[in-house]
Structure formats: C-alpha cells, structure tokens
PDB file of N, CA and C in Angstrom:
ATOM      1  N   UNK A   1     118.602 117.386 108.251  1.00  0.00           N
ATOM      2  CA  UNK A   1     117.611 117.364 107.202  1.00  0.00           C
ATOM      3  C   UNK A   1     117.240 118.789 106.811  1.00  0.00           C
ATOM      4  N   UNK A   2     117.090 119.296 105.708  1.00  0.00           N
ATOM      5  CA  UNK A   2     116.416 120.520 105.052  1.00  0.00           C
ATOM      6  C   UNK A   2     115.391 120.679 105.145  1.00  0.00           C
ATOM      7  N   UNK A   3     114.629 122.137 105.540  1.00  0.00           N
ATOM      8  CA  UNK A   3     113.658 121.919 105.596  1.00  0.00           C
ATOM      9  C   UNK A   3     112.529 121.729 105.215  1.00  0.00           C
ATOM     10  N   UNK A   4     113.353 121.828 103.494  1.00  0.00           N
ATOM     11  CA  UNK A   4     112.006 120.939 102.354  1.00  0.00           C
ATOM     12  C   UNK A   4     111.965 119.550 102.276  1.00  0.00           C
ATOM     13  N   UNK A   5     112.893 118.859 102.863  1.00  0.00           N
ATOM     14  CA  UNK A   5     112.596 117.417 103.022  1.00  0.00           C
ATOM     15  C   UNK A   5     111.644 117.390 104.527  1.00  0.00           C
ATOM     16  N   UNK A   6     111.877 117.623 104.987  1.00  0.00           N
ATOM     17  CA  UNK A   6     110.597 117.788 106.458  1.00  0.00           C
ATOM     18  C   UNK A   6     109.333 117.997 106.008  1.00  0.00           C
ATOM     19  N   UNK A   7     109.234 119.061 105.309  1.00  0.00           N
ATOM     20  CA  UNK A   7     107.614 119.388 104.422  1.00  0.00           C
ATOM     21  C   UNK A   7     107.759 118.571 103.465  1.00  0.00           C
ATOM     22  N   UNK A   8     108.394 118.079 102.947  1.00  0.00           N
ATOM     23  CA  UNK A   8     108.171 116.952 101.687  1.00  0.00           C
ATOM     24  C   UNK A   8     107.384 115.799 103.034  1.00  0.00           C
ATOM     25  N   UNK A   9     108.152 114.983 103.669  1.00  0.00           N
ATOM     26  CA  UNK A   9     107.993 113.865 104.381  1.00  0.00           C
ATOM     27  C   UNK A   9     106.570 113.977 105.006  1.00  0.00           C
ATOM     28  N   UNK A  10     106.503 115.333 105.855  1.00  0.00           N
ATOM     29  CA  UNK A  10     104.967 115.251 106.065  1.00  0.00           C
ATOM     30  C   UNK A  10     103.709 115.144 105.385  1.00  0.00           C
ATOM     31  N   UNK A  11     104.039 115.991 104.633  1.00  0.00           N
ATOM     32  CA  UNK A  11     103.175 115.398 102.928  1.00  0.00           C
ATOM     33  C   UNK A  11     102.855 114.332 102.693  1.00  0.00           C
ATOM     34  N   UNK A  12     103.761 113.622 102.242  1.00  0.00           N
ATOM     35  CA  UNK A  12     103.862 112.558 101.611  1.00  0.00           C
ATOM     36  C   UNK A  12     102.905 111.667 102.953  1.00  0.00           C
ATOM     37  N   UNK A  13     103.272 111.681 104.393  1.00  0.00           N
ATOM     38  CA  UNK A  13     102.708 111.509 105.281  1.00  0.00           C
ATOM     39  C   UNK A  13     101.057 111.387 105.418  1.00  0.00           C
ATOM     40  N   UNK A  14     100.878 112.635 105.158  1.00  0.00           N
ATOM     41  CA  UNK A  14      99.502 113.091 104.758  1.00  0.00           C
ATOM     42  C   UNK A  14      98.573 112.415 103.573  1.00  0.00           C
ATOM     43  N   UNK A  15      99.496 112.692 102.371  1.00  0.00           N
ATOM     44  CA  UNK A  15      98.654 111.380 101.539  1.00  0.00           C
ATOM     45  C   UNK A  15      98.726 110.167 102.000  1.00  0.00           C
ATOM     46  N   UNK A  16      99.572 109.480 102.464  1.00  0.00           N
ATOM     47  CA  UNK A  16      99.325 108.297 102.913  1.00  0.00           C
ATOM     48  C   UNK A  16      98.611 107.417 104.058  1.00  0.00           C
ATOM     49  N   UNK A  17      97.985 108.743 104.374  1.00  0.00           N
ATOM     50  CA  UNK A  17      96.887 108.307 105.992  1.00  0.00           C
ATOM     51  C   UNK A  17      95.693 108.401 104.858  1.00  0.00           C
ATOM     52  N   UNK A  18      95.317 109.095 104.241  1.00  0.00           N
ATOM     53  CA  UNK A  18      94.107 109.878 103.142  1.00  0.00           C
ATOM     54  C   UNK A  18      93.988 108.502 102.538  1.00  0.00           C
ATOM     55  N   UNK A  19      95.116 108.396 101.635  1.00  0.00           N
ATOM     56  CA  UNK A  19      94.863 107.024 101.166  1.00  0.00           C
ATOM     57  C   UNK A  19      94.688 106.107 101.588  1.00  0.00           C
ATOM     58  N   UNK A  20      95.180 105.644 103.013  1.00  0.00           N
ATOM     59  CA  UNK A  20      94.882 104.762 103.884  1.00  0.00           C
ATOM     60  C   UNK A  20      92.844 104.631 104.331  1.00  0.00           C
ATOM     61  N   UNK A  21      92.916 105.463 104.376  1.00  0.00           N
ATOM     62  CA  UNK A  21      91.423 106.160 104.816  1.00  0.00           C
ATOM     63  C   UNK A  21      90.496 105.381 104.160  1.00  0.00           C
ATOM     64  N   UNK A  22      90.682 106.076 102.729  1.00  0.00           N
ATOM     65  CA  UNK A  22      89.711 106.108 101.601  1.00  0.00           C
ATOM     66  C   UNK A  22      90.004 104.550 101.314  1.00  0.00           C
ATOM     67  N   UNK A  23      91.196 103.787 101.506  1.00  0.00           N
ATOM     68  CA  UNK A  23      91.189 101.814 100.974  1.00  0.00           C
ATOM     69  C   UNK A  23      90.266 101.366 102.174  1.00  0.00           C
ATOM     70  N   UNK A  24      90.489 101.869 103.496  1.00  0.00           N
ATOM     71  CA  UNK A  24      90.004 100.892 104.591  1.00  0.00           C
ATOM     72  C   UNK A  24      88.644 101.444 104.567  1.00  0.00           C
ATOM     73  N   UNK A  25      88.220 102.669 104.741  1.00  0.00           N
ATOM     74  CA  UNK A  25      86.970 103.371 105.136  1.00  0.00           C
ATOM     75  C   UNK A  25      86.165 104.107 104.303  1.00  0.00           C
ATOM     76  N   UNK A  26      86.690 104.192 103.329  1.00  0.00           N
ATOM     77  CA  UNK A  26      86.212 104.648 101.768  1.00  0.00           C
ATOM     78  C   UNK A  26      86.122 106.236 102.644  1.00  0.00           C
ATOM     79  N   UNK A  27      86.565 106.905 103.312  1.00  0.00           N
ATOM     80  CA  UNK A  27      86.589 108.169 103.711  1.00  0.00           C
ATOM     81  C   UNK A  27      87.777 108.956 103.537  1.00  0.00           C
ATOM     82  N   UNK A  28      87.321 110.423 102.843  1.00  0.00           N
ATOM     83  CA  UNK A  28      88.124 111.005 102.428  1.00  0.00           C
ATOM     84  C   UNK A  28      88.648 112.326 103.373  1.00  0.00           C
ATOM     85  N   UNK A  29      90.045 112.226 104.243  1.00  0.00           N
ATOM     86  CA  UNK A  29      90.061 113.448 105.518  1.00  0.00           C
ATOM     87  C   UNK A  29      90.309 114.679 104.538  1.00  0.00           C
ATOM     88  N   UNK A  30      90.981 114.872 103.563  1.00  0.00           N
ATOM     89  CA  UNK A  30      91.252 116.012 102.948  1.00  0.00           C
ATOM     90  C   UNK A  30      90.029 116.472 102.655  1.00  0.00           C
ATOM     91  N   UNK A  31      88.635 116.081 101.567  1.00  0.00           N
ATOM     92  CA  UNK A  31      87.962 116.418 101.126  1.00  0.00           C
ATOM     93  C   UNK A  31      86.713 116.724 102.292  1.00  0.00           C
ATOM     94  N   UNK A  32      87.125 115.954 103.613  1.00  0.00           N
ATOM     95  CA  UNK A  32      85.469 116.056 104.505  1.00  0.00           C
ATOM     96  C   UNK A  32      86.390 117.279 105.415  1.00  0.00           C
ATOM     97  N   UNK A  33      87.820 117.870 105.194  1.00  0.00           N
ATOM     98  CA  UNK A  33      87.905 118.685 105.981  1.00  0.00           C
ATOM     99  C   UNK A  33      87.572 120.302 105.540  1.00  0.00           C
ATOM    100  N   UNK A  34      88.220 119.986 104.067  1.00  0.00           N
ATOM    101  CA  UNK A  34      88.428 121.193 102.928  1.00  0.00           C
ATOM    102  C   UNK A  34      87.326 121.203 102.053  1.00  0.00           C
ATOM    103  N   UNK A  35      86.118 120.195 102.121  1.00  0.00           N
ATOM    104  CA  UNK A  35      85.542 120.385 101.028  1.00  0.00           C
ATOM    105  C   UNK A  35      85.756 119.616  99.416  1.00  0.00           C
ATOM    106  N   UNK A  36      84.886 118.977  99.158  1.00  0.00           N
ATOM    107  CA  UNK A  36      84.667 118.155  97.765  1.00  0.00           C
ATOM    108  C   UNK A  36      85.688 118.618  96.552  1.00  0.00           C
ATOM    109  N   UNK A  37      86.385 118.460  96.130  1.00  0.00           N
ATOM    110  CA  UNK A  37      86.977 119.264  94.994  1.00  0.00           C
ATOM    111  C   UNK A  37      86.834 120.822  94.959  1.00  0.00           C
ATOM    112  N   UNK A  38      87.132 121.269  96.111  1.00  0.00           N
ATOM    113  CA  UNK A  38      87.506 122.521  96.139  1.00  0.00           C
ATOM    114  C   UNK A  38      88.662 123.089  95.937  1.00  0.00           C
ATOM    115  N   UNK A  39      88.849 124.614  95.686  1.00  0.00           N
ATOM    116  CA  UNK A  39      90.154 124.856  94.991  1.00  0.00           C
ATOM    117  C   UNK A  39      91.534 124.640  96.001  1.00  0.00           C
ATOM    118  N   UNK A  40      90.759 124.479  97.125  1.00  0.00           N
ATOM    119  CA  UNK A  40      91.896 124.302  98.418  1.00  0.00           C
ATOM    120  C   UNK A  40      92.815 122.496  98.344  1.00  0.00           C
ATOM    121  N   UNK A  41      91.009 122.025  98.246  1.00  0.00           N
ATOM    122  CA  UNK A  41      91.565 120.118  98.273  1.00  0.00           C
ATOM    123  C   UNK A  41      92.261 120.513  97.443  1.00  0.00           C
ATOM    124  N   UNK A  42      91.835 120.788  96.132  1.00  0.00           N
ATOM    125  CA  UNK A  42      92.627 120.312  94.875  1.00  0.00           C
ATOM    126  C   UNK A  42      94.367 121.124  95.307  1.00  0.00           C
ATOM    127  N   UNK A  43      94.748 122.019  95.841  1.00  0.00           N
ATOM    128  CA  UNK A  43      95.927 122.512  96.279  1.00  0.00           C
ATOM    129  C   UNK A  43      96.573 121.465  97.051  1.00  0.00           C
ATOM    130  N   UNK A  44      95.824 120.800  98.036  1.00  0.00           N
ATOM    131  CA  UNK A  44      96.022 120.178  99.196  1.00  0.00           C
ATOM    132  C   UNK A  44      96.830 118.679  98.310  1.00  0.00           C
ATOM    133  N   UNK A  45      95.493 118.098  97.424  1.00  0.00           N
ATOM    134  CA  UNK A  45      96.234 116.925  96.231  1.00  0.00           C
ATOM    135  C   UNK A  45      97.794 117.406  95.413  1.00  0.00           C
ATOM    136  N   UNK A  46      97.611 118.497  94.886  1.00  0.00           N
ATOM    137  CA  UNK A  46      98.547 118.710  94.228  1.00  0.00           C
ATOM    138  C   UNK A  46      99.816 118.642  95.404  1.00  0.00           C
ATOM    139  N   UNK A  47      99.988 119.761  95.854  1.00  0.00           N
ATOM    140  CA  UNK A  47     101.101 119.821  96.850  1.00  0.00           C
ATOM    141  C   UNK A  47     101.564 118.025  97.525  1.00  0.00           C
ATOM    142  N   UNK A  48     100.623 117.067  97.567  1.00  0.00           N
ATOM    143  CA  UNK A  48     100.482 115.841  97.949  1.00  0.00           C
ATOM    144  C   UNK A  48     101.853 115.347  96.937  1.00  0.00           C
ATOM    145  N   UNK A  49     100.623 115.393  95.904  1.00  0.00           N
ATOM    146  CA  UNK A  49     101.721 115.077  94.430  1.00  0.00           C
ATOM    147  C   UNK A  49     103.099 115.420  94.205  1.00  0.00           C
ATOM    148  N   UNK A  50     103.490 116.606  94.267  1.00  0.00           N
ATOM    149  CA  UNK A  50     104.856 116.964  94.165  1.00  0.00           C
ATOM    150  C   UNK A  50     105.624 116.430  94.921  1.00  0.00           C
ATOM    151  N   UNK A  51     105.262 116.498  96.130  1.00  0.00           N
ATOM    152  CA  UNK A  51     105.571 115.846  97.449  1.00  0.00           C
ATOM    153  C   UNK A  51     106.589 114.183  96.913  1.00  0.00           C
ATOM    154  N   UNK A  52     105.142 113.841  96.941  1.00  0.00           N
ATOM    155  CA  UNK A  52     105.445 112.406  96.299  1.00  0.00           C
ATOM    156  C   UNK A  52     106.716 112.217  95.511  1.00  0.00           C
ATOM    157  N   UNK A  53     106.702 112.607  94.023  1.00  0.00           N
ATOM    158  CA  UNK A  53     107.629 113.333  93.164  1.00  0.00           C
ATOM    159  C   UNK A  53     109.086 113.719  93.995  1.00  0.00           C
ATOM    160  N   UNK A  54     109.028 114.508  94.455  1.00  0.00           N
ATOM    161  CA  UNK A  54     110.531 114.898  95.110  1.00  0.00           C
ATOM    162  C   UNK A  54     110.871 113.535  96.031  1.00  0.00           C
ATOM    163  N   UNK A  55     109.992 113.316  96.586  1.00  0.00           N
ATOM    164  CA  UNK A  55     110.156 112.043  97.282  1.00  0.00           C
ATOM    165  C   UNK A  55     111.265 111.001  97.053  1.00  0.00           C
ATOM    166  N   UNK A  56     111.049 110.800  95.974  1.00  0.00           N
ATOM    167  CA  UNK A  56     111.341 109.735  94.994  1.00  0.00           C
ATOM    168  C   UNK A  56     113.187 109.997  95.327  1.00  0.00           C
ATOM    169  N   UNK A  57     113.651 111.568  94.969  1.00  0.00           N
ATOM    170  CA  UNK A  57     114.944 111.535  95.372  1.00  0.00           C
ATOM    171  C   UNK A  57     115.615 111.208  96.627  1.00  0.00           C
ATOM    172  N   UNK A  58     114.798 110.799  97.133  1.00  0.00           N
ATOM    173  CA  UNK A  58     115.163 110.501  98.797  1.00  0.00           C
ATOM    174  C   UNK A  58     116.020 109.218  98.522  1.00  0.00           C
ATOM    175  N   UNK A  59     115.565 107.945  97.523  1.00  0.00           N
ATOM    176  CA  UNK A  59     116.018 106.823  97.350  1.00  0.00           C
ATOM    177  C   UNK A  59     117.718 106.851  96.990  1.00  0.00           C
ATOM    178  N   UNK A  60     117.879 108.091  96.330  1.00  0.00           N
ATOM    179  CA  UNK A  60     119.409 108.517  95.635  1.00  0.00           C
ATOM    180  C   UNK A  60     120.183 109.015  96.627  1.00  0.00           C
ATOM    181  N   UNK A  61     119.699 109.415  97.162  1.00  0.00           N
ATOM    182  CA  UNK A  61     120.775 110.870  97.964  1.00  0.00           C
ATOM    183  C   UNK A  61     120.912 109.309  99.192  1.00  0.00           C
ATOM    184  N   UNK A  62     120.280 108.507  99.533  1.00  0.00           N
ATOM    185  CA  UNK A  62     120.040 107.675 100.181  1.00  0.00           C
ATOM    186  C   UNK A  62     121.008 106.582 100.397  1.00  0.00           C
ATOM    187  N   UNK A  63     121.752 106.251  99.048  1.00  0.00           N
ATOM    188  CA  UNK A  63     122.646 105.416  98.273  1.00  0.00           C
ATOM    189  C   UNK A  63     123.892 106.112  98.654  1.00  0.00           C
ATOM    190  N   UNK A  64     124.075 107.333  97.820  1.00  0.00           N
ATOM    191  CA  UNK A  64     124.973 108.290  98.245  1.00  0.00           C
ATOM    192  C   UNK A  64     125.989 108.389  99.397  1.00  0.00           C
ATOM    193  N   UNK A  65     124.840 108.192 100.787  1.00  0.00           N
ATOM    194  CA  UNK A  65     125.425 108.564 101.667  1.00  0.00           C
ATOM    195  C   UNK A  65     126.094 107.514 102.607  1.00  0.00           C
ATOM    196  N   UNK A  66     125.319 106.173 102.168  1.00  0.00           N
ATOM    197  CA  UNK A  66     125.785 104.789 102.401  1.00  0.00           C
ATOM    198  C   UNK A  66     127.541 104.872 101.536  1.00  0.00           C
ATOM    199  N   UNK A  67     127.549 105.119 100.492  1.00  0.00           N
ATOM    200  CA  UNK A  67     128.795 104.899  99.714  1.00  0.00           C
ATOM    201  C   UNK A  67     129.810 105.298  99.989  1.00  0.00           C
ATOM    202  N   UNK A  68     129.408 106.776 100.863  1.00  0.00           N
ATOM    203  CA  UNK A  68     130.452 107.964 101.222  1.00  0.00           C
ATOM    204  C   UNK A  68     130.868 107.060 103.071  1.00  0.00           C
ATOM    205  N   UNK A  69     130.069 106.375 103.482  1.00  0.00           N
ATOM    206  CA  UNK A  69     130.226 106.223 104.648  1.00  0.00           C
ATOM    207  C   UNK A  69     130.869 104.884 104.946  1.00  0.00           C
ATOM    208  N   UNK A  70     131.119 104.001 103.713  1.00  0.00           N
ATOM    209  CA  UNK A  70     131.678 102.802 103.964  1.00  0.00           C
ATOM    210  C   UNK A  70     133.221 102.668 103.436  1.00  0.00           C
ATOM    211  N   UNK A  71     133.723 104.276 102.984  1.00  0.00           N
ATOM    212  CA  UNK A  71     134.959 104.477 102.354  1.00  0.00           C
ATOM    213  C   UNK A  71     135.622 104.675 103.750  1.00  0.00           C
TER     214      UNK A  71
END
C-alpha cells in the first residue's frame, strides 16, 4: 500500500468514528478536541473530505486487481 492510501484510510477512519459520534451521541470528537469551527477543525473536516474523495478510487484500482489476478 502507498503511503497516501494509509493516510487516506485513516482519515476516512476518522470521519467515520466523528460521524458515528455525532448520529449516536450527538458529540462532536473533532470539534470538543480542536475547538468549534476553528481554523484547525475546519482543516481537520476538509482533509476528512478529500480523504473521502480519493477514497472513492479505492473501488477501481480494486476491480483492477481482481481482473489482473484471475488471468
């Protein structure tokens, strides 16, 4: 694995406990760690986001390697 898919995955990781949080417990870990819409959370969301975003190619390269491996 590369090691922007490792920091992608943890990410993506990360929003998904946050979000987990905030459905079950209405509590937010990014914002009660970093602060309310601070310029950090808001880094912390974004970077989340992209995350997410690149993510998405995981599903392709995913296919890919199934195809290459059943030849």
């Amino acid at each position: 694995m590369k090691s922007l898919d490792i920091i992608t995955l943890v990410l993506i990781i990360i929003g998904a406990i946050n979000w987990g949080l905030i459905g079950f417990f209405q509590f937010d870990l990014v914002a009660a760690i970093f602060g309310t819409m601070s310029t950090f959370t808001r880094i912390i969301y974004a970077l989340v986001g992209i995350a997410g975003l690149y993510g998405i190619s995981f599903f392709g390269r995913d296919r890919d390697h199934t195809v290459e491996r059943e030849r």
